[in-house]
Protein backbone atom coordinates (compact mmCIF):
# COMPACT_ATOMS: atom_id res chain seq x y z
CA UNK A 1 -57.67 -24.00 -0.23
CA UNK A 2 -56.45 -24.82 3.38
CA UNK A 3 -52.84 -25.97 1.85
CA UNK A 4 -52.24 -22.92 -0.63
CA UNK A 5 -53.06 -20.30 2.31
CA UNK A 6 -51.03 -22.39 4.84
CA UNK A 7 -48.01 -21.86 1.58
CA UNK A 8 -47.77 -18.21 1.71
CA UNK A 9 -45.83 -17.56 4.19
CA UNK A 10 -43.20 -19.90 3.12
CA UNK A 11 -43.20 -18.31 0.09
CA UNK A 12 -42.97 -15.03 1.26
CA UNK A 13 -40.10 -15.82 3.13
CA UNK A 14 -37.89 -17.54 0.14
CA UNK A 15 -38.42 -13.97 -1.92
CA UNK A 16 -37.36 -12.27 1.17
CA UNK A 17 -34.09 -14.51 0.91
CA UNK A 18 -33.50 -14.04 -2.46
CA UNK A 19 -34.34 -10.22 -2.62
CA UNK A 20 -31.71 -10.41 0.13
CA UNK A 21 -29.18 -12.43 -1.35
CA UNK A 22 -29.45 -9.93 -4.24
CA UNK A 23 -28.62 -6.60 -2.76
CA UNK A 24 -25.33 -8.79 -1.17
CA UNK A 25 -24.22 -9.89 -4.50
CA UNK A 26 -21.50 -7.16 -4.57
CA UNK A 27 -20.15 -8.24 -1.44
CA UNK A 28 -19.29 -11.68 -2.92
CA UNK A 29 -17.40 -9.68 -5.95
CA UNK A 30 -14.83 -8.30 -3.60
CA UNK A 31 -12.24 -11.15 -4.05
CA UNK A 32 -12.66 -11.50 -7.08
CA UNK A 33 -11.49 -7.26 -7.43
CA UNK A 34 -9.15 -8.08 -5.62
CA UNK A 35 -7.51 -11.30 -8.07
CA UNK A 36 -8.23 -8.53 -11.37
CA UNK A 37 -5.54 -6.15 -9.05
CA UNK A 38 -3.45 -8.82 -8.60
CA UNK A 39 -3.09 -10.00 -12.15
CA UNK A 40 -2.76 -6.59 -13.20
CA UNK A 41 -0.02 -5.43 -11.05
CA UNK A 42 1.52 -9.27 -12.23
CA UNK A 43 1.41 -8.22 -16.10
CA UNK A 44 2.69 -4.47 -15.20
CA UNK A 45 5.60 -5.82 -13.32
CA UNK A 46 6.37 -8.19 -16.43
CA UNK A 47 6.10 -5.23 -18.45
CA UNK A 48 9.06 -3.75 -16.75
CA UNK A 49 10.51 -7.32 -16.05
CA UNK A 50 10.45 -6.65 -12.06
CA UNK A 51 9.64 -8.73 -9.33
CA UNK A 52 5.56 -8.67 -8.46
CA UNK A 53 5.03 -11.18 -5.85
CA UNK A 54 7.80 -10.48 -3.58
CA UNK A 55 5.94 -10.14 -0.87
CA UNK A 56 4.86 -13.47 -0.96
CA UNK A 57 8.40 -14.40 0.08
CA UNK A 58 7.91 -12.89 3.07
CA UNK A 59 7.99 -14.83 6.11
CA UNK A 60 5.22 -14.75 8.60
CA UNK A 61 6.16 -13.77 12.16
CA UNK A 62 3.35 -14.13 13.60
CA UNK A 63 0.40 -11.32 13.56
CA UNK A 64 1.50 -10.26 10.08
CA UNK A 65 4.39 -8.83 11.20
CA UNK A 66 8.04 -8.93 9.69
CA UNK A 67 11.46 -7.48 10.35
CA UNK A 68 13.82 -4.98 8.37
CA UNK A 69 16.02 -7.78 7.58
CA UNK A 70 13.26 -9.55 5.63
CA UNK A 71 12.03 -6.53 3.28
CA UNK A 72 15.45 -5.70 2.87
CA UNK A 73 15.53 -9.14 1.76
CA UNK A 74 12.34 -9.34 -1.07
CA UNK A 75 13.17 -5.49 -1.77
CA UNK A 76 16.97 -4.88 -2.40
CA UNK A 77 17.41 -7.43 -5.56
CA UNK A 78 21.12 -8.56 -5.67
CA UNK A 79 20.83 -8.75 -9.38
CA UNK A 80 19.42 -5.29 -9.31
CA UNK A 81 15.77 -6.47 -10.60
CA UNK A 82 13.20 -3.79 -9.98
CA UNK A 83 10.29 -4.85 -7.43
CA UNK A 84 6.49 -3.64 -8.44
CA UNK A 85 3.89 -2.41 -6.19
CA UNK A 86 1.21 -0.23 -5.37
CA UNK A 87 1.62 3.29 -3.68
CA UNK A 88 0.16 6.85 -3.32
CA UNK A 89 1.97 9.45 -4.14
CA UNK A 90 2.25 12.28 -1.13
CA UNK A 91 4.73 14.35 -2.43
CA UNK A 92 7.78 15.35 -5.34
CA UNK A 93 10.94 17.23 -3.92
CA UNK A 94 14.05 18.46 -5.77
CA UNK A 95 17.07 19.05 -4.14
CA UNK A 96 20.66 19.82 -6.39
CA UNK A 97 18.87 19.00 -9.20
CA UNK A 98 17.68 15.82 -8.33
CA UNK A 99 14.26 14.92 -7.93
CA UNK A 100 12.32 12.51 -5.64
CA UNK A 101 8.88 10.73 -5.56
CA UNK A 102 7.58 10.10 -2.24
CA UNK A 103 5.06 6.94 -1.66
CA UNK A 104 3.28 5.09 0.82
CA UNK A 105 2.69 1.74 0.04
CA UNK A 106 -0.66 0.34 -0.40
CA UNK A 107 -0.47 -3.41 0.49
CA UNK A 108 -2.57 -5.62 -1.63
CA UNK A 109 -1.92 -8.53 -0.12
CA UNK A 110 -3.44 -7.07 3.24
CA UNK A 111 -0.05 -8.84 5.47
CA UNK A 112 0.10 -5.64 7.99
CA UNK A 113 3.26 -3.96 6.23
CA UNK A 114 2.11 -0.98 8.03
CA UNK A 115 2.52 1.07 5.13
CA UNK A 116 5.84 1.76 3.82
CA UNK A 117 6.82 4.71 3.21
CA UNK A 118 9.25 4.81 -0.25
CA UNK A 119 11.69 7.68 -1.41
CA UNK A 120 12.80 7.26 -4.94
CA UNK A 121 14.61 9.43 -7.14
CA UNK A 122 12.96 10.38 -10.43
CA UNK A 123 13.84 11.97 -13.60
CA UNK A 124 12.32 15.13 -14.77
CA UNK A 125 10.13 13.37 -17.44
CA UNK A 126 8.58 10.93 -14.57
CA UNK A 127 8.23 13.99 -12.55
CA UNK A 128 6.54 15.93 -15.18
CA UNK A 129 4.41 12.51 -16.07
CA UNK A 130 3.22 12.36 -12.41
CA UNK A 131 2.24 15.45 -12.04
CA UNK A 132 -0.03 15.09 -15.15
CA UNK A 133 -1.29 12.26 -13.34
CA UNK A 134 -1.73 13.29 -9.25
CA UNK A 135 -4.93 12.57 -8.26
CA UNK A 136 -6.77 15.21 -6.10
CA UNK A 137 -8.18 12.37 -3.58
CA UNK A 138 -6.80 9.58 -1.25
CA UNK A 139 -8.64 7.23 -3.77
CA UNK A 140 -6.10 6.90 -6.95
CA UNK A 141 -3.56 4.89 -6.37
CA UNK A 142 -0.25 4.23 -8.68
CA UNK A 143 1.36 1.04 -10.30
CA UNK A 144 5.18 1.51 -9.45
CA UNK A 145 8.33 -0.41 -10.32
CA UNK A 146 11.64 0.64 -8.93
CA UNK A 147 14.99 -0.49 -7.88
CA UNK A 148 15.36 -0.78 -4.08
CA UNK A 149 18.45 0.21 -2.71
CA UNK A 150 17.79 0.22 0.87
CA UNK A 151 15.26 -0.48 3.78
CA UNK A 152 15.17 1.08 6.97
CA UNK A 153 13.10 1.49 10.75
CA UNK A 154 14.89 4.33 11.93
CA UNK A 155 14.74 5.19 15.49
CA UNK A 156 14.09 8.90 16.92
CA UNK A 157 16.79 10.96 18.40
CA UNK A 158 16.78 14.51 19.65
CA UNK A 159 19.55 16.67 20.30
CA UNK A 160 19.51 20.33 22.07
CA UNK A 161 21.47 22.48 23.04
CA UNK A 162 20.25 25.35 25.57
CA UNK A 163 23.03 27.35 28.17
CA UNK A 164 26.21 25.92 26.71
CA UNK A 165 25.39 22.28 28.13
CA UNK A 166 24.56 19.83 25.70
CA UNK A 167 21.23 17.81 26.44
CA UNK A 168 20.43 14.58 25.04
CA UNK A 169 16.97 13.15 24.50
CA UNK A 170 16.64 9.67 23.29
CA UNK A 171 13.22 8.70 21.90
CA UNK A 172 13.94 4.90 21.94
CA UNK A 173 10.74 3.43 20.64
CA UNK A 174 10.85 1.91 16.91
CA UNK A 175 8.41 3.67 15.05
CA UNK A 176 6.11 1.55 12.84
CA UNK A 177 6.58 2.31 9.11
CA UNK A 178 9.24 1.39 7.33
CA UNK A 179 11.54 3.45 4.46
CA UNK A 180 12.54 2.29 1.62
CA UNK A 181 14.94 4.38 -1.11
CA UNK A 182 15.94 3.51 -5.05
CA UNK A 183 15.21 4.49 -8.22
CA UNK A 184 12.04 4.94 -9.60
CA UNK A 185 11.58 2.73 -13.01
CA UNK A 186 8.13 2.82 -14.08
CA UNK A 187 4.72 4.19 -12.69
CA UNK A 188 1.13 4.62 -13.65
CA UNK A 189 -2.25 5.29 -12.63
CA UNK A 190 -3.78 2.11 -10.50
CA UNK A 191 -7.56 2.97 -10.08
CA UNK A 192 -9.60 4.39 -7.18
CA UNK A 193 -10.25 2.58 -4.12
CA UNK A 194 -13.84 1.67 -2.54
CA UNK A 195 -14.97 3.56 0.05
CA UNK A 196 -14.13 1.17 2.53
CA UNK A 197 -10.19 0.31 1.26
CA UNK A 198 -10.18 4.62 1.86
CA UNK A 199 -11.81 4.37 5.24
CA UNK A 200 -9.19 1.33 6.29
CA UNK A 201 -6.36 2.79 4.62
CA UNK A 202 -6.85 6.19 6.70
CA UNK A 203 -7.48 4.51 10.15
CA UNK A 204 -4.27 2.74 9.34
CA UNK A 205 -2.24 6.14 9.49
CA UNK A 206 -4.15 7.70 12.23
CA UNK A 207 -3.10 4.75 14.08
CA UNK A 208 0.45 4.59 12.82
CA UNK A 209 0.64 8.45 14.13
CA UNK A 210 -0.75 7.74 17.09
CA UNK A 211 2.07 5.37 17.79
């Protein structure tokens, strides 16, 4: 009688550790999201024969970080390949008739791009087709493919004019994001984020405004 009393408690405690282990169990399924997202922005990106894993050529500088010269690099295909990725769409313009999608990046590989931000022009039917498909929340993101014609990290400059004499005001430090501008190719609806990828992705841009 003595041993099965002097028992209990280690039982207790092994179906506190499993009921435990249990409620984590979707915790352990985040890589494995993240692999499904990978593979499918891999078979989109065959789809439209572009380059998925370019960012995997990317050299690391330490921190993440890269330089102009190395997106322009992975991005701007000499051969004129599109690149795929994943973006949010924050905005269509038109201007002379020609129309433009504008995306932030949304870096799967988590390497501190510090969000891109990506101009490409569209055609009124991919206009019309995202617009059908804007979400309403920061949570749906977009499967893109696109032709890169240029990358940029444009520095600030003000110029004003007050009395007659010219003054100049130089705002000399780089800003964070990047732009890139093309063509748009191809683009469809990704999937919502969790709650936490929104929460990340947000404190992201308040820091990036910040700066």
């Amino acid at each position: 009688m003595r041993s099965y009393v002097n028992s209990l408690p280690l039982a207790l405690a092994l179906i506190l550790v499993s009921d435990s282990c249990s409620q984590n169990r979707p915790l352990v399924q985040v890589p494995e999201r993240r692999k499904a997202e990978q593979a499918r922005l891999q078979e989109f990106a065959t789809r439209h024969n572009a380059a998925g894993d370019w960012v995997e050529s990317l050299p690391n500088r330490g921190n993440g970080s890269v330089f102009t010269v190395d997106l322009t690099k992975a991005l701007v295909r000499t051969n004129g390949q599109p690149v795929a990725m994943v973006a949010f769409l924050e905005d269509l313009s038109e201007k002379d008739g020609v129309f433009t999608g504008h995306f932030t990046m949304f870096d799967l590989s988590h390497r501190q791009l510090s969000d891109p931000r990506l101009d490409f022009r569209c055609s009124a039917q991919q206009v019309e087709d995202l617009l059908k498909s804007k979400p309403d929340d920061l949570g749906m993101r977009f499967l893109i493919a696109a032709t890169v014609e240029s990358v940029s990290r444009p520095a600030f400059e003000v110029i004003a004019t007050e009395g007659g004499d010219a003054s100049h005001i130089d705002f000399s430090d780089m800003p964070e994001a990047f732009f890139a501008k093309g063509n748009l190719v191809a683009a469809e609806p990704f999937g919502r984020m969790t709650d936490e990828e929104v929460s990340s992705f947000k404190n992201r841009q308040a820091l990036a405004h910040k700066e």
